[in-house]
PDB file of N, CA and C in Angstrom:
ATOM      1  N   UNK A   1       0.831  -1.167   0.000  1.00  0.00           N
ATOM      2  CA  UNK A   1       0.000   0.000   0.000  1.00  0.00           C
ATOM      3  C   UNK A   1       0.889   1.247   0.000  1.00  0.00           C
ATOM      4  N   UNK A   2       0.526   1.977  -0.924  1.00  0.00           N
ATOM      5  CA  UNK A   2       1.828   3.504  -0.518  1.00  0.00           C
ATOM      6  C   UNK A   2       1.188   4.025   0.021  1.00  0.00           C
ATOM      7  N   UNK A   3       1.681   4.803   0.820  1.00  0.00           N
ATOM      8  CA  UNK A   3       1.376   6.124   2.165  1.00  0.00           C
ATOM      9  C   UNK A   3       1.632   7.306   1.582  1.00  0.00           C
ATOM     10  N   UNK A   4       2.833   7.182   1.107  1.00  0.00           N
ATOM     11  CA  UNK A   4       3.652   8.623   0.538  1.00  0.00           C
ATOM     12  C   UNK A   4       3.826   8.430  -1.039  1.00  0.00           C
ATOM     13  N   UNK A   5       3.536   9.920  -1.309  1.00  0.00           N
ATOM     14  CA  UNK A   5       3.347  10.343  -2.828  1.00  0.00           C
ATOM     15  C   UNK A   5       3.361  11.668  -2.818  1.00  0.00           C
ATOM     16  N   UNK A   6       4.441  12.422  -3.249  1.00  0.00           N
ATOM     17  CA  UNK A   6       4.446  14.043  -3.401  1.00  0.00           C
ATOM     18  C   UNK A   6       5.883  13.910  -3.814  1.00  0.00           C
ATOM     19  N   UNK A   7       5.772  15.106  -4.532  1.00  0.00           N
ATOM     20  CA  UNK A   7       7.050  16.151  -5.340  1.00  0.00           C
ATOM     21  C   UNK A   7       7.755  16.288  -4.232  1.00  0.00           C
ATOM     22  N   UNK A   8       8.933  16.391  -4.187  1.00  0.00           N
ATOM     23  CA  UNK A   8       9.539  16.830  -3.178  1.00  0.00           C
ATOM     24  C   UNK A   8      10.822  18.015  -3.557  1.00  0.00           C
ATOM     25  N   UNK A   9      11.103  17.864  -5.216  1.00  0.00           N
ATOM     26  CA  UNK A   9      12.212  18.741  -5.657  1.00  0.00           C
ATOM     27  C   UNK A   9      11.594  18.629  -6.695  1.00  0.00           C
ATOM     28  N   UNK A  10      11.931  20.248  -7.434  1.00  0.00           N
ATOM     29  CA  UNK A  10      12.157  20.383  -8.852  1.00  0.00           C
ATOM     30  C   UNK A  10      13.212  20.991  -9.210  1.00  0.00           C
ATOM     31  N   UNK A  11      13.593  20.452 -10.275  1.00  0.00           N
ATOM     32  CA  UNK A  11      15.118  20.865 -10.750  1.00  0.00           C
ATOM     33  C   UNK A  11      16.207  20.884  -9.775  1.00  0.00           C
ATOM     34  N   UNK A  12      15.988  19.576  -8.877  1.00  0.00           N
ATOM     35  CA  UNK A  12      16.875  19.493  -7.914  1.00  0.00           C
ATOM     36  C   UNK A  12      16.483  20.456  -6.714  1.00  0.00           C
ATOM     37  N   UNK A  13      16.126  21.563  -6.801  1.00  0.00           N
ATOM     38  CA  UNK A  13      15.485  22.478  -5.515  1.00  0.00           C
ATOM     39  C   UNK A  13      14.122  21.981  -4.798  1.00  0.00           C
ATOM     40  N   UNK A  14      14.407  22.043  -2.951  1.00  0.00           N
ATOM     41  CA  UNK A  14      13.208  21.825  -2.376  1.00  0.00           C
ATOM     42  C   UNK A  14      12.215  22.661  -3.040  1.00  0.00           C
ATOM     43  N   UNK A  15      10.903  21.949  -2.504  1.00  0.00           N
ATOM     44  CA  UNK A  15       9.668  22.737  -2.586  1.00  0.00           C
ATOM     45  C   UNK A  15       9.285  22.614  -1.035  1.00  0.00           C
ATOM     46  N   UNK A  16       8.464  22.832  -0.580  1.00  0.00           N
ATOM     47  CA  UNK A  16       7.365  22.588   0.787  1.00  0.00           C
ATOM     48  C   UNK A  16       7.163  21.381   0.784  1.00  0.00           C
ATOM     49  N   UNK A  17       7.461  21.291   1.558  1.00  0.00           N
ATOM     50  CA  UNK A  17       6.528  19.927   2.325  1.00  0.00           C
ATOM     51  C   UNK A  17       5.560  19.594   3.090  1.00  0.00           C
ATOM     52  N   UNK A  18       4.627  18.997   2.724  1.00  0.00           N
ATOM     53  CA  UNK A  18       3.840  18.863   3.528  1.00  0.00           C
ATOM     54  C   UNK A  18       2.323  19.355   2.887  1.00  0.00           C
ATOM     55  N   UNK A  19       2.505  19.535   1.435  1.00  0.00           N
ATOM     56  CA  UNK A  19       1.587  20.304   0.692  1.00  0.00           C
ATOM     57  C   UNK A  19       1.274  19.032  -0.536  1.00  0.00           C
ATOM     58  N   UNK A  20       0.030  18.969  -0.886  1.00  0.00           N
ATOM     59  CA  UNK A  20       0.018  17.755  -1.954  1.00  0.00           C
ATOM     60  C   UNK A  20      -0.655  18.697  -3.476  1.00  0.00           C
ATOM     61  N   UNK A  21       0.300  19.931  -3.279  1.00  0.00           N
ATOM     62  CA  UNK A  21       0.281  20.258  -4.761  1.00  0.00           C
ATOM     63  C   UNK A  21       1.223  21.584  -5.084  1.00  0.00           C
ATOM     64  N   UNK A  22       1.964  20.721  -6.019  1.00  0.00           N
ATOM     65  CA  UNK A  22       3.422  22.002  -6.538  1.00  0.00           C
ATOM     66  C   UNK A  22       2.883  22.418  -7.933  1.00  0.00           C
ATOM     67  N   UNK A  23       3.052  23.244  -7.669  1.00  0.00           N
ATOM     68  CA  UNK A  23       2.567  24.988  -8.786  1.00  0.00           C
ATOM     69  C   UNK A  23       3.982  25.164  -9.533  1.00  0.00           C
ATOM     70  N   UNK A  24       3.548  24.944 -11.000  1.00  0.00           N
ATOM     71  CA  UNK A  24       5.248  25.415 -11.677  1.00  0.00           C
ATOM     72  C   UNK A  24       4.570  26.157 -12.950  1.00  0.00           C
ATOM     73  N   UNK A  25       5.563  26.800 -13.729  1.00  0.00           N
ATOM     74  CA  UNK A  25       4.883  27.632 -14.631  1.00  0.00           C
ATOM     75  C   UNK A  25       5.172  26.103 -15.818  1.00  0.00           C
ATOM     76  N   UNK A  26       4.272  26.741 -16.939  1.00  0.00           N
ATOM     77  CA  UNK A  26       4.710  25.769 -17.939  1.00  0.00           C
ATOM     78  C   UNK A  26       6.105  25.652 -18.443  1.00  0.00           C
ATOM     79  N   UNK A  27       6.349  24.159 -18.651  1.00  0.00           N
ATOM     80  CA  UNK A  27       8.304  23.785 -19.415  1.00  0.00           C
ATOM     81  C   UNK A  27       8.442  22.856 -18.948  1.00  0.00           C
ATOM     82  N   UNK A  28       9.831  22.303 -19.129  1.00  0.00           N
ATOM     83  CA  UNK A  28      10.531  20.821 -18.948  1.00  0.00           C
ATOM     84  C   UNK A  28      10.921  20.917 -17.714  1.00  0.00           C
ATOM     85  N   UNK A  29      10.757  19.936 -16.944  1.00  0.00           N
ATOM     86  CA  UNK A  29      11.335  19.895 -15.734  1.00  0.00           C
ATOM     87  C   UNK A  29      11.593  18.422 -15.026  1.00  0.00           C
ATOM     88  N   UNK A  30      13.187  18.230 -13.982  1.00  0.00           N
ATOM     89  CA  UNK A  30      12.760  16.881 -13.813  1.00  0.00           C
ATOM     90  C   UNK A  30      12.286  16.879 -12.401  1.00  0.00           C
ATOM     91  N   UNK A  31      11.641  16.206 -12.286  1.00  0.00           N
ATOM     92  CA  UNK A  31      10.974  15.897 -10.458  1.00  0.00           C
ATOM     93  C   UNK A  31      11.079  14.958 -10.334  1.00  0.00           C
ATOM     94  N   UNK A  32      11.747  14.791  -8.824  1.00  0.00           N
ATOM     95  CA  UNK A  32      11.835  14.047  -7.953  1.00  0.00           C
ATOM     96  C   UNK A  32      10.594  13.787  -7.056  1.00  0.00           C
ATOM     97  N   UNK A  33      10.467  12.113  -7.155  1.00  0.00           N
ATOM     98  CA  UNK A  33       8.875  12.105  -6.566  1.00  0.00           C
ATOM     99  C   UNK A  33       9.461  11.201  -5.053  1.00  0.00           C
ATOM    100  N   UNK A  34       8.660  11.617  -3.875  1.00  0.00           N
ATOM    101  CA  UNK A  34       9.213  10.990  -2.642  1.00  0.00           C
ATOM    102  C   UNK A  34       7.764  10.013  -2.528  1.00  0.00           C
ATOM    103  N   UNK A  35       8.351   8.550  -2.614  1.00  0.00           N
ATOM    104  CA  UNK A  35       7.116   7.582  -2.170  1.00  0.00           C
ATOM    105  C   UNK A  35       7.917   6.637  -1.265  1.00  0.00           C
ATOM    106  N   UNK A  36       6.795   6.448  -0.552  1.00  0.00           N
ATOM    107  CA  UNK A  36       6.471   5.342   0.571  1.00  0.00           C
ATOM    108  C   UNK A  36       5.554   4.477   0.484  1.00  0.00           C
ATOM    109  N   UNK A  37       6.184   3.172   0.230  1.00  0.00           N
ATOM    110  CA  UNK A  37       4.926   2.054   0.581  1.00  0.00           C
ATOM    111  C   UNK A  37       4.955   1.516   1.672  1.00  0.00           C
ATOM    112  N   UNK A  38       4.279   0.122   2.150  1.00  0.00           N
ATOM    113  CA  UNK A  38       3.965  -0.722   3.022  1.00  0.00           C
ATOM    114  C   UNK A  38       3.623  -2.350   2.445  1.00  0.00           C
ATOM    115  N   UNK A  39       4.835  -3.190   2.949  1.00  0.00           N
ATOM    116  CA  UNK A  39       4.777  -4.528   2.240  1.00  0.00           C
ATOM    117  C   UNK A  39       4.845  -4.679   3.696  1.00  0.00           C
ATOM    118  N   UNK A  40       4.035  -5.562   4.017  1.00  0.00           N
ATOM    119  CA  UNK A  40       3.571  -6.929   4.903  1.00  0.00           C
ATOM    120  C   UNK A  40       4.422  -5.914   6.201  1.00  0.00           C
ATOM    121  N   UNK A  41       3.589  -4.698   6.728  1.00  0.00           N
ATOM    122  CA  UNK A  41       3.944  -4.129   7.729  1.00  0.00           C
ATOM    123  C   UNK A  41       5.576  -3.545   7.539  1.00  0.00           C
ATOM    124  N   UNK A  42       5.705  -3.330   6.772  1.00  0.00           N
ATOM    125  CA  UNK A  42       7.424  -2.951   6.533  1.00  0.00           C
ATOM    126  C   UNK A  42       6.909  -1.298   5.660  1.00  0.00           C
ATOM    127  N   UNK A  43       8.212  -0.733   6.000  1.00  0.00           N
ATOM    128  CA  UNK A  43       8.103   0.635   5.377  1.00  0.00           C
ATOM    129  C   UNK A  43       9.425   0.754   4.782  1.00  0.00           C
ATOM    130  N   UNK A  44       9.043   0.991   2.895  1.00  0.00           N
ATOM    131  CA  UNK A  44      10.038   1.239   1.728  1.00  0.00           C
ATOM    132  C   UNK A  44       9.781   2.537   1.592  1.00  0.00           C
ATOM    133  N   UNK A  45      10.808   3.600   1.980  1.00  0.00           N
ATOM    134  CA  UNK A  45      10.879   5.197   1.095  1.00  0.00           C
ATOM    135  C   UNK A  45      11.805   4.966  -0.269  1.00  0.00           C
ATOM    136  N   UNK A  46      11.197   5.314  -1.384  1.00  0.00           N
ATOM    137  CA  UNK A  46      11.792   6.133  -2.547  1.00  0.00           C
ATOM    138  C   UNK A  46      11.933   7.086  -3.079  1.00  0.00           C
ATOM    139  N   UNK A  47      12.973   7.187  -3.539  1.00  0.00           N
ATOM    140  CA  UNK A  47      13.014   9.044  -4.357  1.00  0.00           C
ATOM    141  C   UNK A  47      12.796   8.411  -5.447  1.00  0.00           C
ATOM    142  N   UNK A  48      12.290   8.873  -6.992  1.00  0.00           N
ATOM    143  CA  UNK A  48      12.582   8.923  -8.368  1.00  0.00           C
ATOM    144  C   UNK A  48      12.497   9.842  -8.847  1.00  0.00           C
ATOM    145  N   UNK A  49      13.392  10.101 -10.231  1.00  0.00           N
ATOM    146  CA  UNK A  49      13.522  11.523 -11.004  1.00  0.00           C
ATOM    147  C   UNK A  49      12.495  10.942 -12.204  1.00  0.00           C
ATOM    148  N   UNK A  50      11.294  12.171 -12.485  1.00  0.00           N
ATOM    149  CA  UNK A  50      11.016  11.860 -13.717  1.00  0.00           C
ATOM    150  C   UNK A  50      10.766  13.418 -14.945  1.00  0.00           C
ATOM    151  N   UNK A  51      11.289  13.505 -16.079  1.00  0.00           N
ATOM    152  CA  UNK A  51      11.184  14.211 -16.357  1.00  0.00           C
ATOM    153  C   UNK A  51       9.286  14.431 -16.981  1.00  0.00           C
ATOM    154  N   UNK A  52       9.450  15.878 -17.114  1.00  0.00           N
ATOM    155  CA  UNK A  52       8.380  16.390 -17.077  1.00  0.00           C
ATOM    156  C   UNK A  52       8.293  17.464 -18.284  1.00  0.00           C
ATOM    157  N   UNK A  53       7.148  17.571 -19.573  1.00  0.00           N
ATOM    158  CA  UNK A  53       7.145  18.722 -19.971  1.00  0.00           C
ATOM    159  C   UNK A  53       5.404  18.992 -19.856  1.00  0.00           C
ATOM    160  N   UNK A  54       5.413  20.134 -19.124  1.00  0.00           N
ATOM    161  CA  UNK A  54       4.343  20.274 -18.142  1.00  0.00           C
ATOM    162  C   UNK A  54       3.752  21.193 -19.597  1.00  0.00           C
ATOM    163  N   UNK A  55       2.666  21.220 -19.794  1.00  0.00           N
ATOM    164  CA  UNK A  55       1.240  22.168 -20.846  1.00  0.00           C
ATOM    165  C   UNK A  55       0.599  23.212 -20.075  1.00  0.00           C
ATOM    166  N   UNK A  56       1.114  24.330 -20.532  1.00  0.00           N
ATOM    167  CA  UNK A  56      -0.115  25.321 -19.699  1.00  0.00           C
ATOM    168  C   UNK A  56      -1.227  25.331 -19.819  1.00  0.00           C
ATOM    169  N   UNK A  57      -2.362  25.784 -18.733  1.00  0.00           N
ATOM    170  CA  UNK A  57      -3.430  25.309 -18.508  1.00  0.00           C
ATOM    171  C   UNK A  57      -4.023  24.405 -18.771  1.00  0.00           C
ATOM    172  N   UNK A  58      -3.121  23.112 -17.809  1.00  0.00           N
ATOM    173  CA  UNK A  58      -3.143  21.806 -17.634  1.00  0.00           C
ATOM    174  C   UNK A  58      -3.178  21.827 -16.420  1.00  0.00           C
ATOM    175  N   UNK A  59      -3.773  20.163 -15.650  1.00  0.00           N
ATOM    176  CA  UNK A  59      -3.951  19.802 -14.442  1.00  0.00           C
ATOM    177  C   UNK A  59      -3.225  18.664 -14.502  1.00  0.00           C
ATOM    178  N   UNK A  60      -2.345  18.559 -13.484  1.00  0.00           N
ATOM    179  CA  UNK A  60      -1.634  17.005 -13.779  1.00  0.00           C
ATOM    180  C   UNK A  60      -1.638  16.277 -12.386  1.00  0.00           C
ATOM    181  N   UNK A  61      -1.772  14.930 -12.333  1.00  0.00           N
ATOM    182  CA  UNK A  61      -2.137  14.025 -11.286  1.00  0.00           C
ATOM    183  C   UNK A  61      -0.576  13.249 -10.785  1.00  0.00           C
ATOM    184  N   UNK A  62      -0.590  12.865 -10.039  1.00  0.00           N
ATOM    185  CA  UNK A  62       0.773  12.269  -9.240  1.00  0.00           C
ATOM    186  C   UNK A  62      -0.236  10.677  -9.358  1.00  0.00           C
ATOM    187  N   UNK A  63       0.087   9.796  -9.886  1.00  0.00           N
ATOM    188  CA  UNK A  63      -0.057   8.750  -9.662  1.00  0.00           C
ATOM    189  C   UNK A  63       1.567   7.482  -9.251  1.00  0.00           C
ATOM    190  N   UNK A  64       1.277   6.624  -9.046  1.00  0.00           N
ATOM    191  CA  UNK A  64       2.514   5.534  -9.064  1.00  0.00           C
ATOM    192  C   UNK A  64       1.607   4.228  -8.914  1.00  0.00           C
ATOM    193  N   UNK A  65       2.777   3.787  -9.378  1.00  0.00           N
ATOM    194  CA  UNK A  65       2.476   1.929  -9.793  1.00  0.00           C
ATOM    195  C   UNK A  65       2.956   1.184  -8.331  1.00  0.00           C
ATOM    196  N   UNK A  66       2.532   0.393  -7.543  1.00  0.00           N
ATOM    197  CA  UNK A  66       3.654  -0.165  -6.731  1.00  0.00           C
ATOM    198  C   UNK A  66       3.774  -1.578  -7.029  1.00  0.00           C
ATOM    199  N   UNK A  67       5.423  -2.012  -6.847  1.00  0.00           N
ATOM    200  CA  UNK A  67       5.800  -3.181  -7.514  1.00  0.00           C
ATOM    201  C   UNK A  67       6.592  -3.587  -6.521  1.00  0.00           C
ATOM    202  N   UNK A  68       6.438  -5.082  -5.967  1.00  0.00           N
ATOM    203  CA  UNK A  68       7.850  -5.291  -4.831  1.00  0.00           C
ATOM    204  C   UNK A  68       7.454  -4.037  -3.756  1.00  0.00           C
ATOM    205  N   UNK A  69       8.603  -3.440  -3.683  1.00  0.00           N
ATOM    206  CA  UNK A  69       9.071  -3.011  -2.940  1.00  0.00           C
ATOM    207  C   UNK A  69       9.788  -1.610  -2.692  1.00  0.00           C
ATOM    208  N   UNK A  70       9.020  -0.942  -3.955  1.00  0.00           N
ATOM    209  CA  UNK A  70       9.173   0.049  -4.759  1.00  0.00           C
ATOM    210  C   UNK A  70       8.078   0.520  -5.665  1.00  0.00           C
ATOM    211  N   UNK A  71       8.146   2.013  -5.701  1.00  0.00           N
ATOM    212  CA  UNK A  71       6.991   2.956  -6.205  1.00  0.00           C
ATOM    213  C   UNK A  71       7.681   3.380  -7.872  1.00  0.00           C
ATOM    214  N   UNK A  72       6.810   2.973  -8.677  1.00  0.00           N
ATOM    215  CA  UNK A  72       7.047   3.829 -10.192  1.00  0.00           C
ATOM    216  C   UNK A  72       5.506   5.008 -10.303  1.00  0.00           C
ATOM    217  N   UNK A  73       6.623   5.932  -9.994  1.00  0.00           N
ATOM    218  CA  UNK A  73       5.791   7.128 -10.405  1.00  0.00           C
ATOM    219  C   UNK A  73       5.024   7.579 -11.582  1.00  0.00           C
ATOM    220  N   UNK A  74       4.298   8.175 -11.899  1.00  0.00           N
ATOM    221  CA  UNK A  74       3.789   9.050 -13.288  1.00  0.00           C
ATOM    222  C   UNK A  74       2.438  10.070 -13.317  1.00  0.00           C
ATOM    223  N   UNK A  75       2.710  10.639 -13.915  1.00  0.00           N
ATOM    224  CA  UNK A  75       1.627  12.101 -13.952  1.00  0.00           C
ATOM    225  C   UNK A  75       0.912  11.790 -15.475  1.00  0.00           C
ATOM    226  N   UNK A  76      -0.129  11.954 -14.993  1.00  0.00           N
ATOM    227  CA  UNK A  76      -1.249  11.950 -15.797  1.00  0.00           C
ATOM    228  C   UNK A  76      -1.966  13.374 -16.079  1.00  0.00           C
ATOM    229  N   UNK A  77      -2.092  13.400 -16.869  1.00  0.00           N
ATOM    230  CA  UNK A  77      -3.060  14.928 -17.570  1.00  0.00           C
ATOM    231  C   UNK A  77      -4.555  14.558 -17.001  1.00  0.00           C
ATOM    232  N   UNK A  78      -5.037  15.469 -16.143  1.00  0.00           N
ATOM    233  CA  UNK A  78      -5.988  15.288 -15.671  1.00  0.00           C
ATOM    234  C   UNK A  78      -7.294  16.628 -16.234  1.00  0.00           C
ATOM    235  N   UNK A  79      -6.519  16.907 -16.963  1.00  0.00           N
ATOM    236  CA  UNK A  79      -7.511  18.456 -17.693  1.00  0.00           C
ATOM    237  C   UNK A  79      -8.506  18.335 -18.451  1.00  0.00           C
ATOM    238  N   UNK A  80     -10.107  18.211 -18.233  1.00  0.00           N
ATOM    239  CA  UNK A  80     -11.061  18.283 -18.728  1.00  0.00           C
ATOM    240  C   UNK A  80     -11.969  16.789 -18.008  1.00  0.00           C
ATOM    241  N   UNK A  81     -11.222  16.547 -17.043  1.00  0.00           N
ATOM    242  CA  UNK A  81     -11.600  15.062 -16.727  1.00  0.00           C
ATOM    243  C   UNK A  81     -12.447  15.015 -15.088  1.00  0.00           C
ATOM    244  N   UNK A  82     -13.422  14.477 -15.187  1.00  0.00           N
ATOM    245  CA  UNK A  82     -14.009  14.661 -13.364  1.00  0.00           C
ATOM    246  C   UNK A  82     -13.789  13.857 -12.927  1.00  0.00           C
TER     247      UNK A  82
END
C-alpha cells in the first residue's frame, strides 16, 4: 500500500513539504517524486527523477504503480476530466 506520494524537488530544488500540490509555470522539468509504501507491515521510502514537460493550462495528477518493494511514479493529464 503507498502512504507517501508528493514532489519533493524540482530541478533538484526543495519545494514545501507537507503540501500535496506544486505549482510550476509551464516547461521541462525533472521531479523528484518521494514515495512510501507498506509490504507486509514494513516501510520502503523512494526518491525517483522523472522528467516532465508540463502544458499550460493543464492539471496534472501524481499517480505511481507499486511493484515489490518500490513505487514507479507518473503524472497523468488530468484536464477536462471529473
Amino acid at each position: 500500500m503507498i502512504s507517501t506520494l508528493h514532489v519533493s524537488k524540482v530541478n533538484g530544488q526543495a519545494i514545501s513539504y507537507g503540501q500535496n500540490v506544486a505549482r510550476v509555470a509551464p516547461g521541462e522539468y525533472d521531479l523528484t517524486i518521494a514515495c512510501g509504501i507498506y509490504v507486509a507491515d514494513r516501510y520502503f521510502p523512494s526518491d525517483s527523477v522523472i522528467h516532465a514537460n508540463l502544458s499550460g493550462n493543464h492539471v496534472y495528477r501524481l499517480r505511481a504503480e507499486p511493484q515489490a518493494r518500490k513505487c514507479y511514479p507518473y503524472l497523468e493529464d488530468t484536464t477536462g476530466k471529473e
